[in-house]
Protein backbone atom coordinates (compact mmCIF):
# COMPACT_ATOMS: atom_id res chain seq x y z
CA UNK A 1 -54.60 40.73 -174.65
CA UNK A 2 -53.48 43.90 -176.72
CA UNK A 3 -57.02 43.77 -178.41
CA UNK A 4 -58.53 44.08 -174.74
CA UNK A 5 -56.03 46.90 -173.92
CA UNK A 6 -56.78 48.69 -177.25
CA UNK A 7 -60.45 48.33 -176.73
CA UNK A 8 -59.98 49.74 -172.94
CA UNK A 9 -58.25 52.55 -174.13
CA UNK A 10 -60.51 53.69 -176.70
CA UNK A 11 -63.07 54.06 -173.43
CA UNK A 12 -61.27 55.96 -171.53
CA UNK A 13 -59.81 58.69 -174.41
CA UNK A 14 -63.82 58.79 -175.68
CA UNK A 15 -65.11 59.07 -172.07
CA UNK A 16 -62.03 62.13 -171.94
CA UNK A 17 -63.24 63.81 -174.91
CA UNK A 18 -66.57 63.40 -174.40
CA UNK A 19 -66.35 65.38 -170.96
CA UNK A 20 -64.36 68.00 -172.48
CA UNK A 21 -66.32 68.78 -175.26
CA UNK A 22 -69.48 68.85 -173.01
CA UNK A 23 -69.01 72.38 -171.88
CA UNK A 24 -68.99 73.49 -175.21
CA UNK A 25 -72.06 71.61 -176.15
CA UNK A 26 -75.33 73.40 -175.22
CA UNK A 27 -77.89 71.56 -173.67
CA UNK A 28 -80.53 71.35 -176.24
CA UNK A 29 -77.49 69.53 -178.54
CA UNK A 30 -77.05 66.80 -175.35
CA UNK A 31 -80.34 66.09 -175.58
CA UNK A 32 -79.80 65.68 -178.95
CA UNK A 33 -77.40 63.53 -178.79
CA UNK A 34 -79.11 61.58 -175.71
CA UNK A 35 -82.08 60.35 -177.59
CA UNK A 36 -79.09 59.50 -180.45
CA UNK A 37 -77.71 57.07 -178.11
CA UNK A 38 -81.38 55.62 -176.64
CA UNK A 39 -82.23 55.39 -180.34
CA UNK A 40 -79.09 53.33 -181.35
CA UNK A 41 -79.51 50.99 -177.99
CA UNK A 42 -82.35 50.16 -179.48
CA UNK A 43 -81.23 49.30 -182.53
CA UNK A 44 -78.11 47.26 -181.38
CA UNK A 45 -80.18 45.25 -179.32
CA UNK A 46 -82.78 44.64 -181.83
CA UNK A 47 -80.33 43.62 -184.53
CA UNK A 48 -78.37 41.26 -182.12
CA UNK A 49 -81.44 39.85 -181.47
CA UNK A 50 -82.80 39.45 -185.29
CA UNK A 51 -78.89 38.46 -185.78
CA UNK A 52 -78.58 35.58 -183.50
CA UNK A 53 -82.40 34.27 -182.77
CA UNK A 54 -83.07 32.25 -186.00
CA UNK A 55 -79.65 30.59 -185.11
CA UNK A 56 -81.05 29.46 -181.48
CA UNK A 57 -81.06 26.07 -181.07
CA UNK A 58 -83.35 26.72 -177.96
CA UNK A 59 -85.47 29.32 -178.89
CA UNK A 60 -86.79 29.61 -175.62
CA UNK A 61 -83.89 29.70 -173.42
CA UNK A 62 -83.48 33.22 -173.67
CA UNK A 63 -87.22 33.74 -172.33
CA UNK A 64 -86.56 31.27 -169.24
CA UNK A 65 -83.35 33.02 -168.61
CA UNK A 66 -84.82 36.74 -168.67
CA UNK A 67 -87.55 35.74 -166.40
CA UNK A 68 -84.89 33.92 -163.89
CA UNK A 69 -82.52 36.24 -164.01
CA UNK A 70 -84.96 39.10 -163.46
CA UNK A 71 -86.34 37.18 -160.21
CA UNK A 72 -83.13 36.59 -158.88
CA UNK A 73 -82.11 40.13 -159.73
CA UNK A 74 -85.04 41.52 -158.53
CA UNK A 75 -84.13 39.80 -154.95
CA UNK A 76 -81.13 40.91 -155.01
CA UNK A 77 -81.80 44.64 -155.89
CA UNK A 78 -78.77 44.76 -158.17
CA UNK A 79 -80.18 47.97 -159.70
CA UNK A 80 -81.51 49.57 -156.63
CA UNK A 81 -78.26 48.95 -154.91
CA UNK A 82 -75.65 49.87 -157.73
CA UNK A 83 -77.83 53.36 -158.30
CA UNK A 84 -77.65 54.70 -154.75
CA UNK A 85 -73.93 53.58 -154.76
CA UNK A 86 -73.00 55.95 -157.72
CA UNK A 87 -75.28 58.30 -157.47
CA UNK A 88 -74.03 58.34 -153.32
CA UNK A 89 -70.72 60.20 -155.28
CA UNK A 90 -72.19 61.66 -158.46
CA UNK A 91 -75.08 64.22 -158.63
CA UNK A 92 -75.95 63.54 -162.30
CA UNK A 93 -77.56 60.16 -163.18
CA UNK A 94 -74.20 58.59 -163.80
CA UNK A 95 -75.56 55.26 -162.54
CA UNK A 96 -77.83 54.90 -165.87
CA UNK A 97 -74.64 56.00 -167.91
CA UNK A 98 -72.78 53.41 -166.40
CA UNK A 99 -75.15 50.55 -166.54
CA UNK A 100 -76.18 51.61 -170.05
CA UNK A 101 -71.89 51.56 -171.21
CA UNK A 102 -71.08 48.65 -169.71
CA UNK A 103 -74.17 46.97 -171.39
CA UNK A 104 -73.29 48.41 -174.97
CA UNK A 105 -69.05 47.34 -174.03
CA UNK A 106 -69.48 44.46 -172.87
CA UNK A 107 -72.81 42.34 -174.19
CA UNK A 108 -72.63 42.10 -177.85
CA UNK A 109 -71.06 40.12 -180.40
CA UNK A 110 -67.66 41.70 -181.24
CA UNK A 111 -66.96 41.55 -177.08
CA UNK A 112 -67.78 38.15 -176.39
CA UNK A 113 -66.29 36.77 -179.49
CA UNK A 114 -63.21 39.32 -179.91
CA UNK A 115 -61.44 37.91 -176.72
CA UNK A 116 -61.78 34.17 -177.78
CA UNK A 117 -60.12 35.04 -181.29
CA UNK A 118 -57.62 36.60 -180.01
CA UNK A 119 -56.94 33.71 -177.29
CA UNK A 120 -57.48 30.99 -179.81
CA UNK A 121 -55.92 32.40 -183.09
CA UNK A 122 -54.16 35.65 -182.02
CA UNK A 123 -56.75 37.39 -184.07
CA UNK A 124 -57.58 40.88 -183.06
CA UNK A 125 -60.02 42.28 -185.67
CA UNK A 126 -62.69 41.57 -183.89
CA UNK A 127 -61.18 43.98 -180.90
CA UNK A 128 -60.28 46.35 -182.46
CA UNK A 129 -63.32 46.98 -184.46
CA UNK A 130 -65.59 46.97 -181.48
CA UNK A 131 -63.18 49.44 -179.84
CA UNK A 132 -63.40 51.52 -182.53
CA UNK A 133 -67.32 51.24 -182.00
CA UNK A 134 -66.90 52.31 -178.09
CA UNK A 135 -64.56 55.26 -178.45
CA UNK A 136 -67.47 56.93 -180.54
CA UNK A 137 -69.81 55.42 -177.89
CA UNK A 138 -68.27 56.58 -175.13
CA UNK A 139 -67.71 60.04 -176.13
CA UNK A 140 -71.65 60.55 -176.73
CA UNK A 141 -72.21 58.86 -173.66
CA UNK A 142 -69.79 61.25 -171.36
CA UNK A 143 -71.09 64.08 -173.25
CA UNK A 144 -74.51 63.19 -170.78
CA UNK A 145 -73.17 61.57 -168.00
CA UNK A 146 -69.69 63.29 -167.43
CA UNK A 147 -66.31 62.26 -166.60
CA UNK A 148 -67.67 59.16 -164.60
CA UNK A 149 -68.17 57.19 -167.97
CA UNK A 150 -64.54 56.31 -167.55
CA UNK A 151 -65.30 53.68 -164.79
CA UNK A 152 -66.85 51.34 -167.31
CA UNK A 153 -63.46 50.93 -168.81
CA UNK A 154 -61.53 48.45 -166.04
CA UNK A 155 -65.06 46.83 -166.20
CA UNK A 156 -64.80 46.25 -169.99
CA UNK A 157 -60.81 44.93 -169.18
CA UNK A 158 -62.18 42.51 -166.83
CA UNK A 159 -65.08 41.62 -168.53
CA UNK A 160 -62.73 40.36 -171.93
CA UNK A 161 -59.84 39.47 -170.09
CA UNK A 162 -62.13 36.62 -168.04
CA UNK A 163 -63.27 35.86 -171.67
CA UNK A 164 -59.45 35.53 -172.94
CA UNK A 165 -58.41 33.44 -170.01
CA UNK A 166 -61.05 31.34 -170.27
CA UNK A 167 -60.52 30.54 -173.99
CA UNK A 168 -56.91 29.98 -173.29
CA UNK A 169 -57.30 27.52 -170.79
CA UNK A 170 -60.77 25.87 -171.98
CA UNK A 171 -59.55 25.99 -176.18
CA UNK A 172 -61.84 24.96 -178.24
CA UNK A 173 -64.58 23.34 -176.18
CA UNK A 174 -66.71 26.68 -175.62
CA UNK A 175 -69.55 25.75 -178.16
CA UNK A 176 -71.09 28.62 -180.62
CA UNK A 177 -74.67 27.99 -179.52
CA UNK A 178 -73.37 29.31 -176.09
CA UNK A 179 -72.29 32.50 -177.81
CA UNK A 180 -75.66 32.91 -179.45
CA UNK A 181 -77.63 32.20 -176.41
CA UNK A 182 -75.61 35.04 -174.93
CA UNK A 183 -76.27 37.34 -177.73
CA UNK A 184 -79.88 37.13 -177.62
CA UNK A 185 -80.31 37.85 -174.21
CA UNK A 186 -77.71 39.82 -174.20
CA UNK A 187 -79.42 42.07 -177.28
CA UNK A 188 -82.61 41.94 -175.17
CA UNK A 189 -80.93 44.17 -172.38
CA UNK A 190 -79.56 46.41 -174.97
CA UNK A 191 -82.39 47.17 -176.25
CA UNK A 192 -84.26 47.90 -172.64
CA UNK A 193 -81.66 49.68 -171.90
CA UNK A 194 -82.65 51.86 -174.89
CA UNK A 195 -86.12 52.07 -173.40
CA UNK A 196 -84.68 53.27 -170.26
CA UNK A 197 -82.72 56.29 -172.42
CA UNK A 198 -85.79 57.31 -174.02
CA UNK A 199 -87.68 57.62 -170.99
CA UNK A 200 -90.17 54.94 -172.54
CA UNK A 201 -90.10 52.30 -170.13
CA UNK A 202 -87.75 51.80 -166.71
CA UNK A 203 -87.06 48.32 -167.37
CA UNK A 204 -84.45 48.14 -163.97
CA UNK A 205 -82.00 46.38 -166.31
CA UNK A 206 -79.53 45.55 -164.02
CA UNK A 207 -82.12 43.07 -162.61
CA UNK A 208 -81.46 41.51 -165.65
CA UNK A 209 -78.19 40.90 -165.73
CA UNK A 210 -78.46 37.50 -163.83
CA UNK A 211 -80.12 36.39 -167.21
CA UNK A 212 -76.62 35.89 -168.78
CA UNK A 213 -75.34 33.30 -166.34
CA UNK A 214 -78.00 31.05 -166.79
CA UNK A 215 -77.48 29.85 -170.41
CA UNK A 216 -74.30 29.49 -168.86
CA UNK A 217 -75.45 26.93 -166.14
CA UNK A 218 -77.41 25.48 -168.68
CA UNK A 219 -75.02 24.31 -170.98
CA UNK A 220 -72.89 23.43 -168.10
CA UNK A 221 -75.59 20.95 -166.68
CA UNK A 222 -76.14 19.68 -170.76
CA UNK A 223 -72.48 18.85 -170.99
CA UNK A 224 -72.52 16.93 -167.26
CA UNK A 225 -75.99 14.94 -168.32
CA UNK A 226 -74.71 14.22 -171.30
């Protein structure tokens, strides 16, 4: 777990920095640095997408699962719900911070697989170069969004630490087409997230985050038919 910890950390000191150097950045330099971060959404989705598609044994799983998990999202108003919850206690858009951190923490290569390393070989290079990744991250990010950035750290912790205890208990049997079926879609809601930044295109991408569970359920049902 001290990759997880490390990686946690990192959030919270960037989210602290960013906020402090904030007031001394003037506004026309945070909007700078806003389109920045839109800009390399886009290009972290897009390249965990390129990465990871021409390794999909199911090319079109990730399409099914956007356009379920959107549904069920949609149903559910995950975004509509989580944005008038934050934004209840924060009078900047904190709510697209947050959704767009967690996305960039949490759904990507280095986070999925970084936790099963380190629970299956005690490796932590993995961790601690992604955390090395989200303390610049962060600190962009909270130079828009503000202090609040720091709540997507105990989601980050939770979100590897499941991960962790999951390889620890399940060992080898998670299978690496799983991870790249994650990765895809995962890359897809990156890169709308990106949109989103920009001001291109509100894509409501926490609607989307069903879409990860269900190449989940799928290779779940696989393993029980076959």
């Amino acid at each position: 777990m001290l990759g997880t910890i490390v990686n946690t950390l990192t959030i919270i000191t960037g989210s602290l920095f960013g906020h402090v150097a904030k007031k001394g950045i003037k506004e026309q330099y945070q909007k700078v640095m806003f389109t920045a971060m839109g800009l390399a959404s886009l290009a972290l989705g897009f390249n965990a997408v390129s990465n990871h598609l021409p390794k999909s044994q199911y090319p079109v799983l990730f399409i099914v699962s956007l356009s379920v998990g959107g549904l069920i999202g949609t149903m559910l108003d995950i975004d509509g719900r989580f944005k008038r919850l934050v934004n209840r206690y924060s009078k900047s858009n904190l709510a697209q911070g947050l959704s767009t951190g967690i996305l960039l923490y949490c759904i990507g290569t280095l986070s999925i697989v970084g936790p099963m390393m380190s629970a299956l070989y005690g490796d932590n290079t993995y961790l601690f170069t992604n955390a090395t990744l989200d303390l610049v991250t962060s600190a962009v990010l909270a130079t828009t969004y503000g202090i609040g950035m720091v709540l997507a750290a105990p989601v980050l912790f939770c979100w590897q630490g499941s991960i962790y205890l999951i390889a620890s208990l399940a060992g080898n049997i998670i299978p690496d087409a799983l991870v790249t079926e994650i990765s895809i879609v995962g890359g897809t809601l990156i890169a709308a997230s990106g949109l989103g930044i920009l001001e291109i295109k509100d894509c409501k991408t926490l609607n989307l985050l069903p879409a990860l569970a269900v190449p989940i359920l799928f290779f779940l049902i696989k393993g029980f038919v076959a």
